[in-house]
Protein backbone atom coordinates (compact mmCIF):
# COMPACT_ATOMS: atom_id res chain seq x y z
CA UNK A 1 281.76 81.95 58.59
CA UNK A 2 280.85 83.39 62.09
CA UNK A 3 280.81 86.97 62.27
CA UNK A 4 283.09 88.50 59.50
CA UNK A 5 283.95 92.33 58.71
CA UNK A 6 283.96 93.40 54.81
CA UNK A 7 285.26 97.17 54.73
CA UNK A 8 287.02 98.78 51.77
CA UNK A 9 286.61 102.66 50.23
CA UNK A 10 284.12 103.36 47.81
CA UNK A 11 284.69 102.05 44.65
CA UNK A 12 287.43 99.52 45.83
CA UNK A 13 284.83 96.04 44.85
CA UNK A 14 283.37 95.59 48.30
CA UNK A 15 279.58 95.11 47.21
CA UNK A 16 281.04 92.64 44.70
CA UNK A 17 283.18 90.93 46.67
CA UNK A 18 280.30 90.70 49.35
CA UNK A 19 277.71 89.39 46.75
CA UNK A 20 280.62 86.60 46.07
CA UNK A 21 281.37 85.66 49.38
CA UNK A 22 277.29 85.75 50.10
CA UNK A 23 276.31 83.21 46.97
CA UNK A 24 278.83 80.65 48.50
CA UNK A 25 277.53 80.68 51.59
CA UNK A 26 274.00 80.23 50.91
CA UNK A 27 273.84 76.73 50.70
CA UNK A 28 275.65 76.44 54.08
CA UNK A 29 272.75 78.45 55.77
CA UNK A 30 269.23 77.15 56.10
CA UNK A 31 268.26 80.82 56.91
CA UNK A 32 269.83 83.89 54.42
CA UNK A 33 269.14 87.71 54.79
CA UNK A 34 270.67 89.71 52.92
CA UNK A 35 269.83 94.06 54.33
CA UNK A 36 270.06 95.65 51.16
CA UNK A 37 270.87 99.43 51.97
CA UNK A 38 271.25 100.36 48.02
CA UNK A 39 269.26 97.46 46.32
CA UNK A 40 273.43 95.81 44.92
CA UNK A 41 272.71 92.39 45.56
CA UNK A 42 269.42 91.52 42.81
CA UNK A 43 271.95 89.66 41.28
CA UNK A 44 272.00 86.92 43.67
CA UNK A 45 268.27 86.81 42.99
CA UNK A 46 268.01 86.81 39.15
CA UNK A 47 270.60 83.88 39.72
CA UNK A 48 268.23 82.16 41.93
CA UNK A 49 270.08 82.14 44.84
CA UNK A 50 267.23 84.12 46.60
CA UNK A 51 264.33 85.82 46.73
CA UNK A 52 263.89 89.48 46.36
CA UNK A 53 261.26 91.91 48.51
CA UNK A 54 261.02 95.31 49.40
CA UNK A 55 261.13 96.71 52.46
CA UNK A 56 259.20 100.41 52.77
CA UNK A 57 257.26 102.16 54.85
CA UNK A 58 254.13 99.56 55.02
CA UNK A 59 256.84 96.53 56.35
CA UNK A 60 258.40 98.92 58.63
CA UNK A 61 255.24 98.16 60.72
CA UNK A 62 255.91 94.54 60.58
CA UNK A 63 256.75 92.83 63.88
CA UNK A 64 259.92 90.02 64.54
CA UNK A 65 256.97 87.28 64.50
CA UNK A 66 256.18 88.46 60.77
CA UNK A 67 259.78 88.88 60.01
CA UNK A 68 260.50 85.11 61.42
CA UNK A 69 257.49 83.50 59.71
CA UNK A 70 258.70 85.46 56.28
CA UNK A 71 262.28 84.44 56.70
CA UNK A 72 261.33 80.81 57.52
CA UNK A 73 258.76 80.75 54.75
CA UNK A 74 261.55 82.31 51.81
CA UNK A 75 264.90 80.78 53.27
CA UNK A 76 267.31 83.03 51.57
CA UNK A 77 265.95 86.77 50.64
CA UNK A 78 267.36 90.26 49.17
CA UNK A 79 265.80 92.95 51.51
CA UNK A 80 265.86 95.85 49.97
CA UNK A 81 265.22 99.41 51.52
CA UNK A 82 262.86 102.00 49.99
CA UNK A 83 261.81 104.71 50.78
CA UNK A 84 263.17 104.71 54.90
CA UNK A 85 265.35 107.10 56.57
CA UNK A 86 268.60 105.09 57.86
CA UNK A 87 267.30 105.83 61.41
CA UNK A 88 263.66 103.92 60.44
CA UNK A 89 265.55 101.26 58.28
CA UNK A 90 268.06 100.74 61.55
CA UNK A 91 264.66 100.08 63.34
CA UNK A 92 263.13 97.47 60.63
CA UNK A 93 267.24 95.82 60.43
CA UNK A 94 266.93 95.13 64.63
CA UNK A 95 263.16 93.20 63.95
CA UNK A 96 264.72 90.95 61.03
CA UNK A 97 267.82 90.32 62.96
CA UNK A 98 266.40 89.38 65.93
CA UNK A 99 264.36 86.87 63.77
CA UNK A 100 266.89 85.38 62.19
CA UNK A 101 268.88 84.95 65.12
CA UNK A 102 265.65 83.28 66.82
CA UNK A 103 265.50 81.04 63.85
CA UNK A 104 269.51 79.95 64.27
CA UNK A 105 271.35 77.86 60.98
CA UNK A 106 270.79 81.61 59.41
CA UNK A 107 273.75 84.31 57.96
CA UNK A 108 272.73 88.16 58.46
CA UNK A 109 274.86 90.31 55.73
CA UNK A 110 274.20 93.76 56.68
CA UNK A 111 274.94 96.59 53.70
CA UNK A 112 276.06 99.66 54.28
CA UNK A 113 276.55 98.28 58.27
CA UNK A 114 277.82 101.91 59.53
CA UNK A 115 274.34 103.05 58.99
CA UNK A 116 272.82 100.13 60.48
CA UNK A 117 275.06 99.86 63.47
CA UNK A 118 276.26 103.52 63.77
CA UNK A 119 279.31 104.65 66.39
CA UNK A 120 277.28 107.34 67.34
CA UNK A 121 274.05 106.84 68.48
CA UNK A 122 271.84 104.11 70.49
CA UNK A 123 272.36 100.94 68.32
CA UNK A 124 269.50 98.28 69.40
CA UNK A 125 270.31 95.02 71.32
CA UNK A 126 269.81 92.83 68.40
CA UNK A 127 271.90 94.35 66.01
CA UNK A 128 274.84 94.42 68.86
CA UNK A 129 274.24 91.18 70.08
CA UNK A 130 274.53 89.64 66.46
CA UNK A 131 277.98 90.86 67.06
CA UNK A 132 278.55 89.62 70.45
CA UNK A 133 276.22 86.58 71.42
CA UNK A 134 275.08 85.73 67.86
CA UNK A 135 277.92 83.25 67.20
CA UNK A 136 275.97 80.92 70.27
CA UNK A 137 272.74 80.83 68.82
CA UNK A 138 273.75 79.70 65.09
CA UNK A 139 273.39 82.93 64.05
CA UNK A 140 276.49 83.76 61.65
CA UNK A 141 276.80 87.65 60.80
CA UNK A 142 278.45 89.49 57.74
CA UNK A 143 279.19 93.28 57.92
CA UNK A 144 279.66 95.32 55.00
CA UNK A 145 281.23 98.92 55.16
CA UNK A 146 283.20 101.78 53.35
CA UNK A 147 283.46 103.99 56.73
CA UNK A 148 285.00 101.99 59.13
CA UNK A 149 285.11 104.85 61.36
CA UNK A 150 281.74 105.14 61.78
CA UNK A 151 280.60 101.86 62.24
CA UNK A 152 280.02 101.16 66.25
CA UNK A 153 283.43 99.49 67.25
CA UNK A 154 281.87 96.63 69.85
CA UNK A 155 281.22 95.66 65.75
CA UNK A 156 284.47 95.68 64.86
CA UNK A 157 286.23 94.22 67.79
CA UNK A 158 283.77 90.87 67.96
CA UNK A 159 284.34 89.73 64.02
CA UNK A 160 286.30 86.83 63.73
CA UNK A 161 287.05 87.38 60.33
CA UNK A 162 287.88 90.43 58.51
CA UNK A 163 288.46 91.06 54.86
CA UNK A 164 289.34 94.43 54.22
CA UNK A 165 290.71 96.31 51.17
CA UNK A 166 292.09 100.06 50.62
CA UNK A 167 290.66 103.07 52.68
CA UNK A 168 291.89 106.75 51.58
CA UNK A 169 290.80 107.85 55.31
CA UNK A 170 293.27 107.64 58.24
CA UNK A 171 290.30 107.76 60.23
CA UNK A 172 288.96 104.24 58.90
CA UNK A 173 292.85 102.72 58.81
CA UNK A 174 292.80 103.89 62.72
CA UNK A 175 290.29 101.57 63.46
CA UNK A 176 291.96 98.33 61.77
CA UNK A 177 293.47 96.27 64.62
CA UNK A 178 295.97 94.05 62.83
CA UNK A 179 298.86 91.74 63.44
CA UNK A 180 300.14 93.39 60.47
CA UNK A 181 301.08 97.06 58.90
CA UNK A 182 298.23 98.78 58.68
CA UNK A 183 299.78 100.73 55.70
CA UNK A 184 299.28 97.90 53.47
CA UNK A 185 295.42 99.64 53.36
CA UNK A 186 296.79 103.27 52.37
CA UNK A 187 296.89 103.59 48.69
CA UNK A 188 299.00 106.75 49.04
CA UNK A 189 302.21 104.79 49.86
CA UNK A 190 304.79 102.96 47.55
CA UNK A 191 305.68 100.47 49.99
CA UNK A 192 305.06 98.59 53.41
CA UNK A 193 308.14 97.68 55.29
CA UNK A 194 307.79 94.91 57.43
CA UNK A 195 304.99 93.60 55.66
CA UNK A 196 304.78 89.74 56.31
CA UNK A 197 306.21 87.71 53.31
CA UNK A 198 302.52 86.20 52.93
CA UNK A 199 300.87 89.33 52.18
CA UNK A 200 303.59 90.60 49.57
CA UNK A 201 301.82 90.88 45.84
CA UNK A 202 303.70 87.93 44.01
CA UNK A 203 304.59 89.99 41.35
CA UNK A 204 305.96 93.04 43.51
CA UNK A 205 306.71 92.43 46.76
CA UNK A 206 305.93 94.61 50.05
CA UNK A 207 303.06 97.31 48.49
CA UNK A 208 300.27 98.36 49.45
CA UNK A 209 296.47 96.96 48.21
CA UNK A 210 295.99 97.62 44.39
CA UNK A 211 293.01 97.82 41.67
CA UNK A 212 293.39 96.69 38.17
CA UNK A 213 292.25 98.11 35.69
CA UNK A 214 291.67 96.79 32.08
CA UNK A 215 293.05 99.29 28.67
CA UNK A 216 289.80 100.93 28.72
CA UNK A 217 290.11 102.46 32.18
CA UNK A 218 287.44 99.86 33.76
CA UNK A 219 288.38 98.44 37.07
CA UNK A 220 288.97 94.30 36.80
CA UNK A 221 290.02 93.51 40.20
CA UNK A 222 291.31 94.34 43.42
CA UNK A 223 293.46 92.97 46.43
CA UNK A 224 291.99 92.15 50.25
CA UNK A 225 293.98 91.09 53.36
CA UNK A 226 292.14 88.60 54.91
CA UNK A 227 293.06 87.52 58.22
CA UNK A 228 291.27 85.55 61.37
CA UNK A 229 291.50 85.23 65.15
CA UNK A 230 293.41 82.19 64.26
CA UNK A 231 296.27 84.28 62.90
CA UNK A 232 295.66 83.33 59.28
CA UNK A 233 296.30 85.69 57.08
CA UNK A 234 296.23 86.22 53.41
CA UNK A 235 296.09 88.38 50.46
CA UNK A 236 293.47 87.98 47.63
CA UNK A 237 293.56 89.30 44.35
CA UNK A 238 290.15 89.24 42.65
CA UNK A 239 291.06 89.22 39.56
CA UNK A 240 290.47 85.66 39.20
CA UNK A 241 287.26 85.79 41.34
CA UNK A 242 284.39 83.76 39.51
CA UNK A 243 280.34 83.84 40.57
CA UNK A 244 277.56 82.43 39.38
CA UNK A 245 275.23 85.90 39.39
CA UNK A 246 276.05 89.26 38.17
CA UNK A 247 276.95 92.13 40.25
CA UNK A 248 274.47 95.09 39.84
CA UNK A 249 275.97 97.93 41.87
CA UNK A 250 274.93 101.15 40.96
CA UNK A 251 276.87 103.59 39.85
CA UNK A 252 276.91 107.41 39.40
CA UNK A 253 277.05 109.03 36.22
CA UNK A 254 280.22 110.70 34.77
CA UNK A 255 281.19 114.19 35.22
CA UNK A 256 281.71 115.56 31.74
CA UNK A 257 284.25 118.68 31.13
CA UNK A 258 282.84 121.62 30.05
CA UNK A 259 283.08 122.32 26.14
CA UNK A 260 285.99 125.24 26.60
């Protein structure tokens, strides 16, 4: 991995197909952080794979030399925001990237990445040179996102990688730049004509990105086009996807009918 763009709609299996592709690459990395926007990824550290540690107001004061020590001390941690404003945790993201990337041999996965690294508004140098200049220093670089529209497009354009699901937006389809139909992301179509014979479903041809569900209604799976630089491309189906720690992602509570 290098620098690699995860972006599906809410509720498609990003944060679990990030926490997957994160505990395999942990071992690769002598240096993991993991900027938890939501607190998702305690999985990876009730399996071990890292440590956990919150990040509020009193580390928001902390400066890259703390952050680098830390990082260097823990080797792979869960950073998880609390109680900071996305503009103040954008702030505390730049210190710990730039430490990481001083540290090289390290992977960055950045949650919630349109927040961090926003299209509108002054992103700092070190997030936007993890995108750009990162790959140089050893510093590999995972962005995670449901709005690809708003995440700052110098972001986009620099991944090598990309691994991207469904999006119900136009606006975040716009911003896909692929060597294939785009419409394979649109759930609201029955079919993609001219969709290359490698990223049909096996068992139906030319259509667009699906979920699975199981008979109880609860989702089991879901399909990604990956594709690199390289012009490899692919489609997964998750279905079969195994990990070693369990995905915590939080979800909201139901909407009940009212008793008419």
């Amino acid at each position: 991995m290098t620098r690699r763009l995860l972006g599906a709609m809410s509720g498609h299996g990003k944060s679990f197909v990030g926490q997957s592709i994160i505990e395999r690459n942990i071992p690769e990395f002598e240096h993991v952080a993991v900027l938890d926007f939501k607190d998702e990824y305690r999985g990876l550290v009730k399996a071990g794979f890292a440590s956990h540690f919150i990040v509020g107001p009193r580390e928001a004061s902390w400066s890259v030399k703390m952050w680098e020590s830390f990082i260097a001390e823990n080797g792979a941690v869960v950073l998880a925001r609390y109680n900071l404003p996305p503009e103040e945790w954008r702030t505390v993201c730049a210190r710990i990237i730039k430490a990481a990337r001083r540290l090289g041999d390290s992977l960055t996965a950045i949650d919630e990445a349109h927040f961090v690294a926003p299209q509108t508004g002054k992103v700092p140098d070190a997030i936007e040179g993890l995108a750009t200049t990162g790959r140089g220093e050893g510093a590999s670089s995972l962005w995670i996102t449901q709005r690809l529209a708003k995440l700052e497009k110098t972001v986009v354009s620099q991944c090598d990688e990309t691994v991207l699901g469904a999006f119900k937006a136009k606006q975040d389809r716009n911003q896909i730049e692929a060597e294939y139909p785009v419409d394979v992301h649109n759930p609201s179509v029955s079919r993609v004509p001219s969709l290359p014979e490698e990223l049909h479903a096996p068992d139906a041809g030319p259509v667009p990105l699906r979920q699975f569900e199981d008979d109880a209604g609860h989702i089991i799976g879901s399909e990604w086009i990956f594709a690199n630089t390289a012009g490899e491309m692919d489609r997964w189906d998750t279905r079969g996807l195994e990990m070693e720690s369990t995905h915590y992602g939080p979800e909201g509570n139901p909407i009940h009918d009212p008793n008419l």
